[in-house]
Protein backbone atom coordinates (compact mmCIF):
# COMPACT_ATOMS: atom_id res chain seq x y z
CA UNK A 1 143.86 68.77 49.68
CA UNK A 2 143.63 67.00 53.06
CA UNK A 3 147.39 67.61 53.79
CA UNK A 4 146.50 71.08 53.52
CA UNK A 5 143.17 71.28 55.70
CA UNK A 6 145.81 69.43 58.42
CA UNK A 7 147.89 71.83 58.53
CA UNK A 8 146.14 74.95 58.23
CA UNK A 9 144.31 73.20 61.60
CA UNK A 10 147.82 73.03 62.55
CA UNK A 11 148.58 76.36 62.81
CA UNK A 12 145.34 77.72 63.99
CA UNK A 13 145.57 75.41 66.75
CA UNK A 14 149.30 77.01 67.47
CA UNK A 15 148.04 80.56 67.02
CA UNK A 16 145.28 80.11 69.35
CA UNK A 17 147.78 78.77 72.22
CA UNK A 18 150.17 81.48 72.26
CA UNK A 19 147.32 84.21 71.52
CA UNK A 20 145.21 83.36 74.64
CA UNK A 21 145.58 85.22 78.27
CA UNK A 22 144.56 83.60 81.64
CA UNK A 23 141.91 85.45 83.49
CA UNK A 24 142.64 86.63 87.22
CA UNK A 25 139.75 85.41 89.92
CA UNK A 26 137.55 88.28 90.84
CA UNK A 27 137.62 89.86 94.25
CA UNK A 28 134.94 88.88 96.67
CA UNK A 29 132.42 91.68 97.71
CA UNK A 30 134.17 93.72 100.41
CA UNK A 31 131.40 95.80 102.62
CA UNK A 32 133.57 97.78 104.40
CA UNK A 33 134.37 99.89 101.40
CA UNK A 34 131.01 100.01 100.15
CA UNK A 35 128.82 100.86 103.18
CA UNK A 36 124.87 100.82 102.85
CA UNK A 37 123.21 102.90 105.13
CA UNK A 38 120.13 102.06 106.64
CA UNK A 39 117.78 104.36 106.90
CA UNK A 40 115.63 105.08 108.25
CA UNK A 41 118.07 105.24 111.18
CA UNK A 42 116.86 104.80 114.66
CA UNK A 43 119.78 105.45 116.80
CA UNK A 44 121.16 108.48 115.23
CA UNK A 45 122.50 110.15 118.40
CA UNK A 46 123.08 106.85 120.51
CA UNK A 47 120.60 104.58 122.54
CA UNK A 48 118.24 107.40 124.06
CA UNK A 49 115.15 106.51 126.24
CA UNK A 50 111.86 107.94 124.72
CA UNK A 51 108.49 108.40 126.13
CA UNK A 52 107.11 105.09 127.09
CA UNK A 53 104.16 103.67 125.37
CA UNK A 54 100.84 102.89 126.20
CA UNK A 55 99.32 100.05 126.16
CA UNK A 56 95.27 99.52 125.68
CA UNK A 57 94.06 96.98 128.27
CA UNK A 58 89.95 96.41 127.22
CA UNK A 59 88.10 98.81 125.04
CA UNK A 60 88.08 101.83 126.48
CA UNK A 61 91.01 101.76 128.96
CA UNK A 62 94.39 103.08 128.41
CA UNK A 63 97.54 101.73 130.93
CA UNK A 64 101.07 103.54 130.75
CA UNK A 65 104.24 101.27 130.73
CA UNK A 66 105.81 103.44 133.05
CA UNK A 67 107.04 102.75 136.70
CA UNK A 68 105.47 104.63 139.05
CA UNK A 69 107.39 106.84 141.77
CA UNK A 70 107.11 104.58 144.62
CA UNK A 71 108.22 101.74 142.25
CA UNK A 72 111.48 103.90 140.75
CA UNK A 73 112.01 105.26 144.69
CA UNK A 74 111.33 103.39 146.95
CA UNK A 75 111.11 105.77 149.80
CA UNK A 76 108.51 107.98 147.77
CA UNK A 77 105.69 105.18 148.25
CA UNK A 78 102.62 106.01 150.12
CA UNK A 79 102.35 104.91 153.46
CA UNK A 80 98.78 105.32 155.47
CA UNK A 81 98.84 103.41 158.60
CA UNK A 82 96.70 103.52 162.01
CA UNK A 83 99.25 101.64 164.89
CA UNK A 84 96.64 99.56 167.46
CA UNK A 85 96.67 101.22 171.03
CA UNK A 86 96.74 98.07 172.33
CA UNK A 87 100.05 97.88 171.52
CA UNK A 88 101.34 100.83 173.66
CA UNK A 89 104.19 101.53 171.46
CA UNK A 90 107.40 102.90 171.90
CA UNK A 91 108.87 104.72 168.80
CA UNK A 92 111.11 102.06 167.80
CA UNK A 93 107.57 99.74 167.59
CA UNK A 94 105.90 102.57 165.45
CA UNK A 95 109.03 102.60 163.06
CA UNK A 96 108.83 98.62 162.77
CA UNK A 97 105.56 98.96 161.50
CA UNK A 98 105.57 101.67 158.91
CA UNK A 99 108.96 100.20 157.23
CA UNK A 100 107.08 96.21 157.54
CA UNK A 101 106.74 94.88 153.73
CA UNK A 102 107.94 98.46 152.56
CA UNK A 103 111.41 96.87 151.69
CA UNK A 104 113.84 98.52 154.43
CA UNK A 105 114.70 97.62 157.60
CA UNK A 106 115.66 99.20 160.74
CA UNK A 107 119.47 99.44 161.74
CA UNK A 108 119.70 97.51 165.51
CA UNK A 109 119.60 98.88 168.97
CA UNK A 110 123.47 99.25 169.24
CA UNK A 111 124.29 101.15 166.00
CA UNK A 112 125.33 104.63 168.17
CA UNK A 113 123.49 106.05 169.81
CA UNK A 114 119.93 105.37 168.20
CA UNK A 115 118.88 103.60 171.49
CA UNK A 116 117.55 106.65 172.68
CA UNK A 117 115.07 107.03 170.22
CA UNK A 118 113.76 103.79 170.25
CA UNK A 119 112.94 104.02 173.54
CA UNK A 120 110.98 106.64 173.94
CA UNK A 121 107.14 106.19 174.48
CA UNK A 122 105.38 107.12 171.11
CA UNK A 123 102.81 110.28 171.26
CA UNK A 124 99.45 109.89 170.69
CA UNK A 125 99.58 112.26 167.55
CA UNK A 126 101.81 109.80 165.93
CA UNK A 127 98.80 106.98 166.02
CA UNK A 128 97.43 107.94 162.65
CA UNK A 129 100.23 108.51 160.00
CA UNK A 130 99.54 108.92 156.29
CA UNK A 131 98.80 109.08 153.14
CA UNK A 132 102.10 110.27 153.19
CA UNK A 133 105.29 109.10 151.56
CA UNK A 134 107.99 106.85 153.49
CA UNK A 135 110.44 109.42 153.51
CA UNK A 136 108.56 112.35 155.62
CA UNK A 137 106.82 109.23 157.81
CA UNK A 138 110.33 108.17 158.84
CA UNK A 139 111.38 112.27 159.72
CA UNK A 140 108.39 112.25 161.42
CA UNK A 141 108.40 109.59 163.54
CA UNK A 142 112.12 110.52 164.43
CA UNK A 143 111.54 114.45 165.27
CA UNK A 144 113.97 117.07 164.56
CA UNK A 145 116.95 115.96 167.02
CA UNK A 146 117.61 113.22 164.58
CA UNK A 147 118.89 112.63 160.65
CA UNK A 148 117.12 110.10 158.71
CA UNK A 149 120.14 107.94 157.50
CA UNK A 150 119.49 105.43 154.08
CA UNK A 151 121.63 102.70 153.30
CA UNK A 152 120.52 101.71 149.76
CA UNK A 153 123.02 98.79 149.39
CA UNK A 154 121.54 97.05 152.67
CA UNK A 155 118.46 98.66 152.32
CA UNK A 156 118.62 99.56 155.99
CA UNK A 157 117.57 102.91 157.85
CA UNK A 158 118.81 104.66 160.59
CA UNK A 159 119.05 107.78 162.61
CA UNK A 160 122.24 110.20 163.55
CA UNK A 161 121.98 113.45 165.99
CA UNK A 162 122.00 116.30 164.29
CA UNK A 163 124.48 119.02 164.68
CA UNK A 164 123.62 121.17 167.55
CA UNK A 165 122.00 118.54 169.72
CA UNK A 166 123.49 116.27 172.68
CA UNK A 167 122.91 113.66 174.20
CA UNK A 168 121.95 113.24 177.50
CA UNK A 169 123.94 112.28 180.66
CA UNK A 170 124.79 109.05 181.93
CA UNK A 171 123.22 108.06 184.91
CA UNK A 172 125.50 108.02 187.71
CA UNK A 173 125.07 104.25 189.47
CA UNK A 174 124.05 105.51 193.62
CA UNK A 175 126.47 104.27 196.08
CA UNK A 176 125.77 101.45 198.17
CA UNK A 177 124.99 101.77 201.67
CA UNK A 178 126.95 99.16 203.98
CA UNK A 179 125.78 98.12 207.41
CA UNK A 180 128.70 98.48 209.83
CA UNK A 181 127.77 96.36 213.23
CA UNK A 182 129.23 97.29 216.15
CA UNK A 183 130.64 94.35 218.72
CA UNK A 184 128.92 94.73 221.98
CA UNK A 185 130.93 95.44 224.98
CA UNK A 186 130.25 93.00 227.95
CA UNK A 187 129.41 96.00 230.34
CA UNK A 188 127.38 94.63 233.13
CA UNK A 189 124.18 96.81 232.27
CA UNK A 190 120.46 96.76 232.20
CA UNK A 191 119.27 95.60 228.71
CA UNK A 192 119.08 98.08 225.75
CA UNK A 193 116.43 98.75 224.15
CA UNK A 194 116.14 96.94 220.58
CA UNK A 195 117.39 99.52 218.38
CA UNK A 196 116.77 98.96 213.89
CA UNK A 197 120.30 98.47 212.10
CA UNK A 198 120.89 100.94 209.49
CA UNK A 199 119.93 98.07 206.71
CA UNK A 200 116.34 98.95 207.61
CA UNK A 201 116.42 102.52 206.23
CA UNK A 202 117.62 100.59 202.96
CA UNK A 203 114.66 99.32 201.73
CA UNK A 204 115.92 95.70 201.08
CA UNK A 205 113.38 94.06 203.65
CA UNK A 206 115.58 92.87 205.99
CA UNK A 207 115.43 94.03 209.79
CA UNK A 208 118.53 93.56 211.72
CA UNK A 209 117.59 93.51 215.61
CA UNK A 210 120.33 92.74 218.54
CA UNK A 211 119.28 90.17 221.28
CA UNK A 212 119.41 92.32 225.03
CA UNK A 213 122.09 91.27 227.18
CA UNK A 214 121.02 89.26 230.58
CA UNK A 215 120.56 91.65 233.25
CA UNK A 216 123.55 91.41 236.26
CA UNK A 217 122.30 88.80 238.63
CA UNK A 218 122.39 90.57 242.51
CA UNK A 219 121.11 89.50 245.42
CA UNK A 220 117.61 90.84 246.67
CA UNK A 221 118.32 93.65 249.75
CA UNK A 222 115.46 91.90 251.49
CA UNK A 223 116.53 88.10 250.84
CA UNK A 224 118.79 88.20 253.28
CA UNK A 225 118.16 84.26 254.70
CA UNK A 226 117.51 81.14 252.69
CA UNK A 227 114.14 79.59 253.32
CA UNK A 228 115.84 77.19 255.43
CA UNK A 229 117.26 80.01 257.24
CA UNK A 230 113.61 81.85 257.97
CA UNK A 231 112.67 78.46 259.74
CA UNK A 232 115.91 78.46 261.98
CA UNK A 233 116.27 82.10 263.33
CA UNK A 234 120.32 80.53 264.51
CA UNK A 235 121.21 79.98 260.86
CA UNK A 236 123.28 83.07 259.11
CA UNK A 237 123.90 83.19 255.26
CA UNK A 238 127.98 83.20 254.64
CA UNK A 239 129.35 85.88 252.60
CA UNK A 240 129.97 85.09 248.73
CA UNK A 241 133.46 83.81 248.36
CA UNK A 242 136.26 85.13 246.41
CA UNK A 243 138.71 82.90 244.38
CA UNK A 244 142.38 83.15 245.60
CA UNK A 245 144.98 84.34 242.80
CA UNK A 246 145.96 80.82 242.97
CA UNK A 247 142.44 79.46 241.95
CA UNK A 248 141.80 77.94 245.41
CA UNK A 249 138.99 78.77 247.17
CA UNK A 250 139.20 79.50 251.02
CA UNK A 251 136.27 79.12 253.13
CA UNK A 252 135.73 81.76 255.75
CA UNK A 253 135.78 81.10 259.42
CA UNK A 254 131.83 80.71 260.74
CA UNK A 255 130.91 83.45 262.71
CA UNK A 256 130.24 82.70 266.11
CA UNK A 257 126.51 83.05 267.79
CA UNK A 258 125.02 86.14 268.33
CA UNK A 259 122.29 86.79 270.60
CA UNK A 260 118.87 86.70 268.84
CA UNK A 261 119.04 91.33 269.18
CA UNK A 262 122.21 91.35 267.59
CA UNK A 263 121.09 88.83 264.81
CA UNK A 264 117.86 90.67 264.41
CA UNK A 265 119.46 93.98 264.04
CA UNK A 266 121.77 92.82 261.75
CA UNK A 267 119.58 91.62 259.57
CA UNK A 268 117.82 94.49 259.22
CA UNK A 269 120.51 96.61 259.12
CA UNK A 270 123.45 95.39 257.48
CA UNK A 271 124.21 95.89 253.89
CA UNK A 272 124.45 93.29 251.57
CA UNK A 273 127.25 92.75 249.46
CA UNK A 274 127.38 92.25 245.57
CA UNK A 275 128.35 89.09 243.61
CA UNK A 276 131.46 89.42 242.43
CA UNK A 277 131.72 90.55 238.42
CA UNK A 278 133.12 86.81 237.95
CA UNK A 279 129.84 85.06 238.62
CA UNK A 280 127.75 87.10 236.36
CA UNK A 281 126.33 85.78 232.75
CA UNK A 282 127.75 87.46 229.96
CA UNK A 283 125.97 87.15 227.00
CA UNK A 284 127.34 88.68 223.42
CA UNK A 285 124.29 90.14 221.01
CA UNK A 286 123.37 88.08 217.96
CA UNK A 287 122.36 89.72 214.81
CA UNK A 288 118.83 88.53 214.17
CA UNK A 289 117.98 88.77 210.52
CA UNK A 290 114.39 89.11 209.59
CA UNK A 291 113.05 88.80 205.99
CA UNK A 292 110.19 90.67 205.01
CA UNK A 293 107.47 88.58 203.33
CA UNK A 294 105.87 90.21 199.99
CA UNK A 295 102.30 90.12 200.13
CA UNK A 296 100.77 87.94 198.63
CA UNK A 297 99.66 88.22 194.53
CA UNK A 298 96.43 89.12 193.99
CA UNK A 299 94.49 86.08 191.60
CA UNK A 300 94.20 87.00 187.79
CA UNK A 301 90.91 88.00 186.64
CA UNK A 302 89.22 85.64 184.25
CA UNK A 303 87.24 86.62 181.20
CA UNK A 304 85.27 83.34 179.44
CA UNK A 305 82.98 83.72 176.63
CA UNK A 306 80.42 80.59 176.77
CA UNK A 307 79.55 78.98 173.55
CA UNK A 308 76.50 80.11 171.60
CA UNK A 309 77.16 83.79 172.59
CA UNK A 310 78.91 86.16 169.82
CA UNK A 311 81.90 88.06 169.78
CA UNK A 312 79.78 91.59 170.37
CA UNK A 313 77.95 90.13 173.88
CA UNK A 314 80.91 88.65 175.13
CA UNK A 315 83.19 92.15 174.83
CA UNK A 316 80.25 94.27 176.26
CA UNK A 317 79.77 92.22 179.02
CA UNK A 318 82.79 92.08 179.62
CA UNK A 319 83.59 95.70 179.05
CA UNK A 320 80.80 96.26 182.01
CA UNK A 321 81.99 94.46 184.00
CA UNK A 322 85.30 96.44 184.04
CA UNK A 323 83.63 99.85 184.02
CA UNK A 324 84.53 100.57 180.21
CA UNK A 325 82.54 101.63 177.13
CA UNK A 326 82.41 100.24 173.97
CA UNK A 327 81.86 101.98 170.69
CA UNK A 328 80.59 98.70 167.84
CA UNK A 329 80.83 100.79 164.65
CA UNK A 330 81.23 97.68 162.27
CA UNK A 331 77.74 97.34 161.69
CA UNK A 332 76.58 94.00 160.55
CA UNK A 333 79.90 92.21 161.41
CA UNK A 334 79.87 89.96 164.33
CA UNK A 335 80.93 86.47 164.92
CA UNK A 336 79.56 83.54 166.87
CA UNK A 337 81.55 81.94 169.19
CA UNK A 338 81.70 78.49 168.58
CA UNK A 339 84.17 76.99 170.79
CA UNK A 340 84.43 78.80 174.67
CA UNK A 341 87.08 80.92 174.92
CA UNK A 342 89.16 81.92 178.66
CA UNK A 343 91.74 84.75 179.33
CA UNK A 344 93.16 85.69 182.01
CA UNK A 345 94.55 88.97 183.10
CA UNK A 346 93.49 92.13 182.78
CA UNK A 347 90.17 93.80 180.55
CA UNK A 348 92.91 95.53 178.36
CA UNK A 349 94.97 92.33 178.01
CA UNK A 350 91.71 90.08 177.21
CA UNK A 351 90.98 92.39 174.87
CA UNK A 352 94.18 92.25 172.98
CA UNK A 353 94.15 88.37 172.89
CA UNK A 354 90.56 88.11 171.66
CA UNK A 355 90.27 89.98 168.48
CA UNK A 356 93.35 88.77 166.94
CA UNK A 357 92.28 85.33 166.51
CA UNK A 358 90.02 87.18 163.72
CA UNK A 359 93.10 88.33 161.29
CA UNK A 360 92.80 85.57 159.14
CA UNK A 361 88.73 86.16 158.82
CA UNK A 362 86.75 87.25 155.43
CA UNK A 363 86.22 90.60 157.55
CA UNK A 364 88.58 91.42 160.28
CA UNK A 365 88.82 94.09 162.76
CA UNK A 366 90.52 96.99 163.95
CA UNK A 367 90.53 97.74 167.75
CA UNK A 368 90.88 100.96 169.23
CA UNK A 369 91.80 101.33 172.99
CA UNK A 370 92.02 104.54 174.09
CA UNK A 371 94.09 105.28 177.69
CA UNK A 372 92.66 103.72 180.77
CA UNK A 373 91.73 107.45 181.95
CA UNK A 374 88.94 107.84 179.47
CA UNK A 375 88.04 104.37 179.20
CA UNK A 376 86.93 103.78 175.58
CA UNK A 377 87.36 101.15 173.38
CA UNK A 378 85.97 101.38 169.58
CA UNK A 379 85.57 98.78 167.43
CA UNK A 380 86.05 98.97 163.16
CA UNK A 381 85.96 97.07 160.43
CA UNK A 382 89.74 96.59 158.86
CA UNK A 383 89.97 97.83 155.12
């Protein structure tokens, strides 16, 4: 009985080895071929902007997200600015303060031509400009001879002529005048008159004068004796002598004695000769250069505010003291002066050194001088 259980165990054992298959591994999951969708989808036509939100800042008070325009472009924000008169500003001054903090700058004096737009004085309509956007405050400023230019890169502005327009001439440089002296001739004349060199008509300042020449030295017609020869009646004067060719001198035989009629009439009635053209002085003109002085320079005017007085009494006073008027429309706001203060220069000039050391105050102000023909200054408070 056991041999049999052993080998019926035997054979089951066998059948069971050559009946079993191995089992191949299953695949791992594989996404790609069996896609989920997710829905709901939010990009079903690509990455498009949509209307911003809004976001509630306290209880009641809605803010967008969304840039503004002056924020997205920057030459679409507001601009509202009043340039000081003070300043008397040219254009290219006006410009520099409307594009200050805005983000731009300007292009320099030597880009082209734009030279001659800085230069010009600034008109008095141009004082107040604003609210208006960057953009038309720069065409304004500029006028309609010139193209607002925008570098965006550099962030830099400048101006071109437009079409149609040109520029003005050159200025021709005037020619110089030169001063041509003559060399004097030694002619044996009576002195000319002082005569003005054509360097006068110049306008440099300098005179240029010639020295007269020494008159020709002749005897008197009525010196006819020495003094030594009025006290001796027998005593003749010789003629002048000549020099030889030679350079020897030869004196002249003496005369004998006349009788006392013969000398008288000869004396009365005999010419007398000239010296000879080699004993005269001969003198050559000398330029004489004469520098004009400047006047003098007239002493600065002082303007001191004294310690103890405010800002207010120290303008007016001094405001009529220079024959001006002042208009004080920031009412309540005045300042003692503390320390003294001392300027010197003109009223315009104190003025624009005095309020300025107030920038930096809790209230600051805003000066308006208008042109020394009307004679007005107004004081505001700065917003």
């Amino acid at each position: 009985m056991i041999r049999q259980l052993t080998t019926l165990s035997l054979l089951a054992l066998v059948a069971s080895c050559t009946t079993q298959k191995v089992e191949q591994p299953k695949p791992a999951f594989d996404s790609s071929r069996n896609p989920d969708l997710l829905a709901p989808d939010l990009y079903p036509n690509g990455a498009v902007a949509e209307k911003e939100p809004v976001v509630r800042y306290g209880r009641y008070t809605l803010v967008s997200t969304q840039p503004d325009a002056g924020q997205r472009d920057l030459m679409a924000q507001i601009i509202d600015v009043t340039i000081p008169a003070n300043m008397h500003p040219n254009v290219r001054d006006a410009m520099q303060y409307v594009v200050d903090r805005s983000g731009y700058s300007l292009c320099p004096t030597d880009s082209g031509h734009v030279n001659i737009l800085y230069t010009r004085p600034l008109p008095a309509a141009q004082y107040k400009l604003g609210p208006m956007t960057l953009r038309n405050t720069l065409q304004v400023l500029s006028g309609p001879a010139w193209q607002v230019k925008v570098d965006e890169v550099n962030r830099q502005v400048c101006f071109v002529l437009r079409p149609g327009y040109q520029l003005p001439d050159p200025p021709h440089p005037t020619p110089t005048q030169q001063v041509k002296q003559s060399t004097p001739t030694p002619a044996m004349t009576s002195a000319p008159a002082a005569t003005l060199s054509p360097a006068g008509t110049t306008g440099s300042g300098v005179v240029v004068a010639a020295l007269p020449t020494s008159p020709t030295i002749t005897p008197s017609p009525t010196a006819t004796t020495s003094p030594v020869a009025g006290r001796h009646s027998n005593q003749t004067v010789l003629p002048p002598v000549a020099p030889a060719k030679d350079g020897s001198i030869t004196k002249p035989a003496a005369p004998s004695a006349p009788s006392s009629t013969s000398t008288k009439t000869s004396n009365s009635s005999a010419p007398v000769k000239p010296v000879s053209s080699w004993m005269a002085v001969r003198t050559r003109a000398k330029p004489l250069v004469v520098t004009a002085t400047p006047p003098p320079r007239p002493l600065p005017q002082v303007w001191a505010a004294e310690s103890g007085s405010t800002l207010r009494d120290s303008v007016e006073a001094w405001a009529k003291r220079a024959n001006w008027n002042v208009i004080w429309r920031a009412v309540g706001l005045d300042y003692p002066i503390e320390a003294p203060l001392r300027f010197e220069g003109t009223f315009q000039e104190a003025i624009g050194q005095v309020f300025p050391l107030y920038d930096k105050a809790p209230r600051p102000f805003y000066v308006n001088v208008s042109p020394p023909a009307q004679r007005l200054i107004e004081v505001v408070e700065k917003k």
